[in-house]
PDB file of N, CA and C in Angstrom:
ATOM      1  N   UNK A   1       5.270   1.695  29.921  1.00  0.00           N
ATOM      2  CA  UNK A   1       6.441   2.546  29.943  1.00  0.00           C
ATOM      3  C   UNK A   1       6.897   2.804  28.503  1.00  0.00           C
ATOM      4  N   UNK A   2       7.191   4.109  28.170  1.00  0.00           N
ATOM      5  CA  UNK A   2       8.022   4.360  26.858  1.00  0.00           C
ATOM      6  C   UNK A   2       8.740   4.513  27.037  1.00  0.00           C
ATOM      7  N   UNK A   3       9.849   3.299  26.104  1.00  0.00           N
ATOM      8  CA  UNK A   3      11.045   2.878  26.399  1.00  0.00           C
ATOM      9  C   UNK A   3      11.645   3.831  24.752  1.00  0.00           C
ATOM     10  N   UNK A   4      12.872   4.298  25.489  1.00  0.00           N
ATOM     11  CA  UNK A   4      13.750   5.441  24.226  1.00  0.00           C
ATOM     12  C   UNK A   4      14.633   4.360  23.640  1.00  0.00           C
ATOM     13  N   UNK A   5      14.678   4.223  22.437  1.00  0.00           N
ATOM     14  CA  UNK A   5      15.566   3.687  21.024  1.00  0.00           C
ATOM     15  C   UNK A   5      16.966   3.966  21.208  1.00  0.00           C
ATOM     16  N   UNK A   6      18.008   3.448  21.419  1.00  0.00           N
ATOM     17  CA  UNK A   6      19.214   3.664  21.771  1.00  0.00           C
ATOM     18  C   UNK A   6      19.863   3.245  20.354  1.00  0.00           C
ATOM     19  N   UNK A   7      20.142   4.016  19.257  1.00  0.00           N
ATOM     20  CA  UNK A   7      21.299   3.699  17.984  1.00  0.00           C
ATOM     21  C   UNK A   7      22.565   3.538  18.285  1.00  0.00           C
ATOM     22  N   UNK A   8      23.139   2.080  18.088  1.00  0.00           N
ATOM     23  CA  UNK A   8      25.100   2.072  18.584  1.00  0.00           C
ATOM     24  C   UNK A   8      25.434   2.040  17.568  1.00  0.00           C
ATOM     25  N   UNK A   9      26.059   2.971  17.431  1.00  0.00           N
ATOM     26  CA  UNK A   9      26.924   2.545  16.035  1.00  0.00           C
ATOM     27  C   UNK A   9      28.430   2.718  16.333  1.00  0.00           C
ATOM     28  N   UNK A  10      28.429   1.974  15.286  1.00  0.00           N
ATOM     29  CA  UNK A  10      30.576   1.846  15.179  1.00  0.00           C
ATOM     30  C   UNK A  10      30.856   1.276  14.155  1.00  0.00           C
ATOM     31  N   UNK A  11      32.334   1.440  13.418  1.00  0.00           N
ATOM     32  CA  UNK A  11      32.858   0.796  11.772  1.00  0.00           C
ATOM     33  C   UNK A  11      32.703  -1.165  12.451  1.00  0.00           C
ATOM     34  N   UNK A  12      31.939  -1.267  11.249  1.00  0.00           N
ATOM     35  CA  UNK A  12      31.976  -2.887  11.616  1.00  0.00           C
ATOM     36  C   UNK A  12      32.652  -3.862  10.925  1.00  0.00           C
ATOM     37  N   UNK A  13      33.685  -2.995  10.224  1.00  0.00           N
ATOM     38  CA  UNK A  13      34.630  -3.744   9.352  1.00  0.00           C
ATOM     39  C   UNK A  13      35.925  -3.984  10.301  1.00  0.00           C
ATOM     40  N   UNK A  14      35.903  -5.192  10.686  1.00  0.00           N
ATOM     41  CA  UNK A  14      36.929  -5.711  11.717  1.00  0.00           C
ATOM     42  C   UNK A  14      38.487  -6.005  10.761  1.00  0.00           C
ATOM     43  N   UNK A  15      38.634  -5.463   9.815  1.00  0.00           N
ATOM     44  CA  UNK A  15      40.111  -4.913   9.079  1.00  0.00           C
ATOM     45  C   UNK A  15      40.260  -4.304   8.889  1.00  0.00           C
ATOM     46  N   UNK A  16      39.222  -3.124   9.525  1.00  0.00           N
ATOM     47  CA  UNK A  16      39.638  -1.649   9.914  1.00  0.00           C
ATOM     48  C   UNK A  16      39.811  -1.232  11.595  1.00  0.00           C
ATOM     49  N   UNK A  17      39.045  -1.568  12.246  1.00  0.00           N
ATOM     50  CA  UNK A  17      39.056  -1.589  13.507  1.00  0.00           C
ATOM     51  C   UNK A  17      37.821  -2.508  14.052  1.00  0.00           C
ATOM     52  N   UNK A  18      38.510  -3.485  15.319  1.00  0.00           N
ATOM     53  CA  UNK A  18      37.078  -4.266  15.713  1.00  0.00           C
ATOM     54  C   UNK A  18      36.598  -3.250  17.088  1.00  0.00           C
ATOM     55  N   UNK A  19      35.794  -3.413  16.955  1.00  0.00           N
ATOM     56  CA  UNK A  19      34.317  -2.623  18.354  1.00  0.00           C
ATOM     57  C   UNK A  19      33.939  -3.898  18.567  1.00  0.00           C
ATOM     58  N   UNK A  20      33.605  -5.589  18.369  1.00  0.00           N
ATOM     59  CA  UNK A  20      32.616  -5.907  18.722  1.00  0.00           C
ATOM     60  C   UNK A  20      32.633  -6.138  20.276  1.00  0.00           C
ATOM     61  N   UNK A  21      33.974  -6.408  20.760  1.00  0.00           N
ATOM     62  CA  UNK A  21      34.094  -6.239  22.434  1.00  0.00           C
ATOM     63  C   UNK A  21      32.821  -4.866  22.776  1.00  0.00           C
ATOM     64  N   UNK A  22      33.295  -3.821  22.294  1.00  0.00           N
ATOM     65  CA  UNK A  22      32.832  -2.603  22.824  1.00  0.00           C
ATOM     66  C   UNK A  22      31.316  -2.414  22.398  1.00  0.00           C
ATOM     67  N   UNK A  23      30.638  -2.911  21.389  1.00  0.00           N
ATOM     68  CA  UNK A  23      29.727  -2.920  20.825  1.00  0.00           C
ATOM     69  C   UNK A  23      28.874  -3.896  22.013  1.00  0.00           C
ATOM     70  N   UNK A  24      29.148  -5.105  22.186  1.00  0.00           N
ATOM     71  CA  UNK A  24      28.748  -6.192  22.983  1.00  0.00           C
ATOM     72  C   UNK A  24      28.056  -5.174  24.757  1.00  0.00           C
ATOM     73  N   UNK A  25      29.063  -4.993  24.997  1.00  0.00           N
ATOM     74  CA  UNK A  25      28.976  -4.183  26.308  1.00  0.00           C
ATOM     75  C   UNK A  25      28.409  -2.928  25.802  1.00  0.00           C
ATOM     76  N   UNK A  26      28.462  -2.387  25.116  1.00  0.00           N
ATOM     77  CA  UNK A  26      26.995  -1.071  24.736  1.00  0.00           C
ATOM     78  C   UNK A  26      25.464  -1.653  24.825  1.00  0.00           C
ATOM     79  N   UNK A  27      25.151  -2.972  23.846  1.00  0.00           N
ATOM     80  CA  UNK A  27      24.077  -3.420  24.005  1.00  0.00           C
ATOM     81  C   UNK A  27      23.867  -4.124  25.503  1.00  0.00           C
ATOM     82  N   UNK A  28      24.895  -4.805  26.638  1.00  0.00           N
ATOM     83  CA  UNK A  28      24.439  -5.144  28.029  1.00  0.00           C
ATOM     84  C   UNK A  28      23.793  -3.765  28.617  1.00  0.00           C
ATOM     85  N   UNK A  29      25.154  -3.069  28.312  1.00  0.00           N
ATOM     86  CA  UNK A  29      24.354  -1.558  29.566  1.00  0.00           C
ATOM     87  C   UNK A  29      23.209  -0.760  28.829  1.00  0.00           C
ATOM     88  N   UNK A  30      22.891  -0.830  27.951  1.00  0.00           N
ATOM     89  CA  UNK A  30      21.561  -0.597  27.523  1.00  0.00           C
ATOM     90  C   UNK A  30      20.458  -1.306  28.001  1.00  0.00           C
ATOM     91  N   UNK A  31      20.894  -2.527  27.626  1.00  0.00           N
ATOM     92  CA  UNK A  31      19.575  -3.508  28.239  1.00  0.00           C
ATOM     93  C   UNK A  31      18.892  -3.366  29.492  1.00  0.00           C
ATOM     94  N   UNK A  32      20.619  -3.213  30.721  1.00  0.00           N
ATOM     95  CA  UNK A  32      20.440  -3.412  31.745  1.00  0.00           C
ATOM     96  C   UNK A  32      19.074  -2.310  32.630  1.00  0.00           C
ATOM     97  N   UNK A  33      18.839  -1.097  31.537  1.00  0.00           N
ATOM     98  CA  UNK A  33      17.674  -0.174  31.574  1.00  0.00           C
ATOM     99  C   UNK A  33      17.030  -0.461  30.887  1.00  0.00           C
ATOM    100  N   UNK A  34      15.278  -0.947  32.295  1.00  0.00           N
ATOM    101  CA  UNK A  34      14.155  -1.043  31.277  1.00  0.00           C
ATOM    102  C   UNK A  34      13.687  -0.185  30.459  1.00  0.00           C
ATOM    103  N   UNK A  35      14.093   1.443  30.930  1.00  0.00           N
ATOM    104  CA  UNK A  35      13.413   2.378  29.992  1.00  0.00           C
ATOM    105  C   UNK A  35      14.396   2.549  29.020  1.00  0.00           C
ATOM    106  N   UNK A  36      15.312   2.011  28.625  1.00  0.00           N
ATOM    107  CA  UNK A  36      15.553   1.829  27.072  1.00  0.00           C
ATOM    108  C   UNK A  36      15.975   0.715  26.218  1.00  0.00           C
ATOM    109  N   UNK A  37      16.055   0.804  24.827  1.00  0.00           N
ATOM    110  CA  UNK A  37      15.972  -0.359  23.814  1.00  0.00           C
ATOM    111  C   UNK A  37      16.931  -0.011  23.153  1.00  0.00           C
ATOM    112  N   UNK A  38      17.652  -1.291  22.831  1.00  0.00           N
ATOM    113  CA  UNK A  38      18.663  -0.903  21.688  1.00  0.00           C
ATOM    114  C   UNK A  38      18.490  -1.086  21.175  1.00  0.00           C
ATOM    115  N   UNK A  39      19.250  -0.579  19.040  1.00  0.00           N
ATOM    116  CA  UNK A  39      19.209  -1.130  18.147  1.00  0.00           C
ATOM    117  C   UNK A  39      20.681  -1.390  17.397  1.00  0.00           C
ATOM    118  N   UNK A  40      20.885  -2.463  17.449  1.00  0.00           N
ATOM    119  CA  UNK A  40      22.466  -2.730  16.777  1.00  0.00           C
ATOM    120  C   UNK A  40      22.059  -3.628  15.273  1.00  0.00           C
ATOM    121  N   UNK A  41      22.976  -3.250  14.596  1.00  0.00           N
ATOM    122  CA  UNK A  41      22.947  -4.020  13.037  1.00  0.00           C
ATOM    123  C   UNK A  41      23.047  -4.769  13.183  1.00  0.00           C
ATOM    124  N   UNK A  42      24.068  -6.231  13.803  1.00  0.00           N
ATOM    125  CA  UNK A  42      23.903  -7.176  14.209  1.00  0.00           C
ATOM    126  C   UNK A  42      22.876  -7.937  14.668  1.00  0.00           C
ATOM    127  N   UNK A  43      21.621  -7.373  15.034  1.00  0.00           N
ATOM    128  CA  UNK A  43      21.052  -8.192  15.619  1.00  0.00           C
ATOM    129  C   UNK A  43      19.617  -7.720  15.169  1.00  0.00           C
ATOM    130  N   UNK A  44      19.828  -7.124  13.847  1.00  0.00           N
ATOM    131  CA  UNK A  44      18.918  -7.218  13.078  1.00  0.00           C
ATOM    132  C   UNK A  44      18.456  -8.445  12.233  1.00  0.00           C
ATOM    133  N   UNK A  45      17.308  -8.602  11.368  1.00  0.00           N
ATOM    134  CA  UNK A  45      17.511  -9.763  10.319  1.00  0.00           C
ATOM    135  C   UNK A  45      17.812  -8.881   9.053  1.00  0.00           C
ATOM    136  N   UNK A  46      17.888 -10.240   8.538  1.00  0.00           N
ATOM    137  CA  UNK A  46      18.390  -9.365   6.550  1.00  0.00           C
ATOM    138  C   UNK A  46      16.655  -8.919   6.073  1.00  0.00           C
ATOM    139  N   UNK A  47      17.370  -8.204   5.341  1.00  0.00           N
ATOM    140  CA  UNK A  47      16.381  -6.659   4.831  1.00  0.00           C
ATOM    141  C   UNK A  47      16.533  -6.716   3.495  1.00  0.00           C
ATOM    142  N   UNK A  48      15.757  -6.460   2.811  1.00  0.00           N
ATOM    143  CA  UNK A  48      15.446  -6.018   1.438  1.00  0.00           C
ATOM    144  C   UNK A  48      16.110  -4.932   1.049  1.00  0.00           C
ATOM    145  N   UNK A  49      15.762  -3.945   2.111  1.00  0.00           N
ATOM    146  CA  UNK A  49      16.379  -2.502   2.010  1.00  0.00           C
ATOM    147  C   UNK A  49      17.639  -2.133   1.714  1.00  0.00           C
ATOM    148  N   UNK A  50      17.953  -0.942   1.079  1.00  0.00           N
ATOM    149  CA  UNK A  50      19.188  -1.006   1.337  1.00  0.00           C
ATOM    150  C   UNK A  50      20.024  -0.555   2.046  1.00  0.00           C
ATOM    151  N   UNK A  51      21.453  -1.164   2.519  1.00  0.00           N
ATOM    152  CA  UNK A  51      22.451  -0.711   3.921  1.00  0.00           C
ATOM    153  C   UNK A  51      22.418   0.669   4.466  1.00  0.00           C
ATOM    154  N   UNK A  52      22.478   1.591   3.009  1.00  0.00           N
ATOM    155  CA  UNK A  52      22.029   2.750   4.011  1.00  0.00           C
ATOM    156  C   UNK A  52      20.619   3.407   4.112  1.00  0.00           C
ATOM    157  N   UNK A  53      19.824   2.937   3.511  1.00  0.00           N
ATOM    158  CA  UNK A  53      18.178   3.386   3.897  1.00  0.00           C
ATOM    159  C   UNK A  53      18.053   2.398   5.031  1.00  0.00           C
ATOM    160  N   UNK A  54      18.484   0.862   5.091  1.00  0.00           N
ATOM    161  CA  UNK A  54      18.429   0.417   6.923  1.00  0.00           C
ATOM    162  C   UNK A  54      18.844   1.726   7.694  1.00  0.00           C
ATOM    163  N   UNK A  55      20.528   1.531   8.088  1.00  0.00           N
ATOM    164  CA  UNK A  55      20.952   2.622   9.233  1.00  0.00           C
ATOM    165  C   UNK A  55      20.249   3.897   9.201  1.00  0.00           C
ATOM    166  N   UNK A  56      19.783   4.870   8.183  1.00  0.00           N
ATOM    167  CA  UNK A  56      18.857   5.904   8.112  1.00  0.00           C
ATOM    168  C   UNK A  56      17.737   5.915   8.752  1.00  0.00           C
ATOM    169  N   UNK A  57      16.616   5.067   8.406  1.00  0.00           N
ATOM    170  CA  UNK A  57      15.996   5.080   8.832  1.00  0.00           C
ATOM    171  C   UNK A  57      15.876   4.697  10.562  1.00  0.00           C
ATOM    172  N   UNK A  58      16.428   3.904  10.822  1.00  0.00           N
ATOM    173  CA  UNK A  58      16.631   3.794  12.266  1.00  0.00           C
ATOM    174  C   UNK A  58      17.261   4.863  13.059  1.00  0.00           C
ATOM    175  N   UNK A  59      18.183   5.294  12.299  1.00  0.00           N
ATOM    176  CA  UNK A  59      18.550   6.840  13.088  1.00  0.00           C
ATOM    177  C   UNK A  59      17.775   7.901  13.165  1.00  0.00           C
ATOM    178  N   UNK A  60      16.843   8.210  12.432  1.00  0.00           N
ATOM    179  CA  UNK A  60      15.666   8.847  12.249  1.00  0.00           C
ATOM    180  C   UNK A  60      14.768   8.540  13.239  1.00  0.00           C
ATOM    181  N   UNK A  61      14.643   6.759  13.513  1.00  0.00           N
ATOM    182  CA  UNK A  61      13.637   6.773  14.654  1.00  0.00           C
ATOM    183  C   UNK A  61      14.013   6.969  16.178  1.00  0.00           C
ATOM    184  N   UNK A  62      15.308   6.762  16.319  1.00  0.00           N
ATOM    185  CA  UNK A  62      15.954   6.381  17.718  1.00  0.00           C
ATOM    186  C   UNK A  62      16.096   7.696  18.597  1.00  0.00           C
ATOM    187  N   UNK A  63      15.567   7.630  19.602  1.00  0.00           N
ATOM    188  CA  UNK A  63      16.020   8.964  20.373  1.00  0.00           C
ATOM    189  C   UNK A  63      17.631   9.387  20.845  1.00  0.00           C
ATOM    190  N   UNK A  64      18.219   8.470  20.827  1.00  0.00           N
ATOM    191  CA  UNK A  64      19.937   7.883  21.580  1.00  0.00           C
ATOM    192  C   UNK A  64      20.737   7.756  20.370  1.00  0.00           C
ATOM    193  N   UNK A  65      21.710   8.293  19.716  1.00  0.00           N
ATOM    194  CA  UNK A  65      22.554   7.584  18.824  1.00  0.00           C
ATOM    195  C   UNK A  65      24.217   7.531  19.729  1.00  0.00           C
ATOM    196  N   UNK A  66      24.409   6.333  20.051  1.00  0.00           N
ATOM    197  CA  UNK A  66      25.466   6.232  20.423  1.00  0.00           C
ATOM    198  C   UNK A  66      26.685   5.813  20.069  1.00  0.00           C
ATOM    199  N   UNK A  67      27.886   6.762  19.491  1.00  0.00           N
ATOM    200  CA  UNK A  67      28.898   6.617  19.048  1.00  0.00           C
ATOM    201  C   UNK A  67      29.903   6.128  19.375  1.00  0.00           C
ATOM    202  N   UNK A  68      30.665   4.833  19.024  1.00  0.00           N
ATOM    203  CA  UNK A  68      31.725   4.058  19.713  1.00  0.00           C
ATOM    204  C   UNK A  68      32.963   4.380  18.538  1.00  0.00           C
ATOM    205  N   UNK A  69      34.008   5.461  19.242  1.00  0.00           N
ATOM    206  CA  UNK A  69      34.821   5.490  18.102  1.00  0.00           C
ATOM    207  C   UNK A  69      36.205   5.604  19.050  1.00  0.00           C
ATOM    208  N   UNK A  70      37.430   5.514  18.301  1.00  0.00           N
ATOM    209  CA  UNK A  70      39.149   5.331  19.290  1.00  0.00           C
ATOM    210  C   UNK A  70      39.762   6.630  17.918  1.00  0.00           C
ATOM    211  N   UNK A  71      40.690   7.222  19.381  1.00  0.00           N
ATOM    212  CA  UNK A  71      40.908   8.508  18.783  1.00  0.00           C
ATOM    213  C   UNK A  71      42.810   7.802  17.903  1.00  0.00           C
TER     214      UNK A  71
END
C-alpha cells in the first residue's frame, strides 16, 4: 500500500501559543489510517540540517500539509 505523508504543522513555541494537546491528537487520527503517515518535528531525531531546510524539505515531500492554527 502507498501510504500519503501527512505534514502537521503548528507554532511550537509554547510562549506563544501551545498546540501540543492539538498536535498530539493530529498525529492519533492520522495514525489511526493505514493509508497514511505522519510527519511531526517532534518526533523527529536531531539533524545536522538546518531548521528550515528540515521543515522544507519535508513539505516538499508530503502529500498532506496540515495546518493547526486559533483565529
Amino acid at each position: 500500500m502507498n501510504r500519503r505523508r501527512v505534514f502537521i504543522s503548528s507554532i511550537l513555541d509554547k510562549s506563544k501559543e501551545d498546540f501540543s494537546e492539538e498536535r498530539s491528537r493530529a498525529l492519533r487520527v492520522v495514525r489511526a489510517y493505514p493509508f497514511l503517515e505522519p510527519w511531526a518535528f517532534e518526533e523527529e531525531p536531531a539533524s545536522s540540517k538546518s531548521l528550515r531546510s528540515s521543515y522544507l524539505d519535508e513539505v516538499k515531500q508530503c502529500d498532506i500539509f496540515a495546518l493547526i492554527a486559533s483565529i
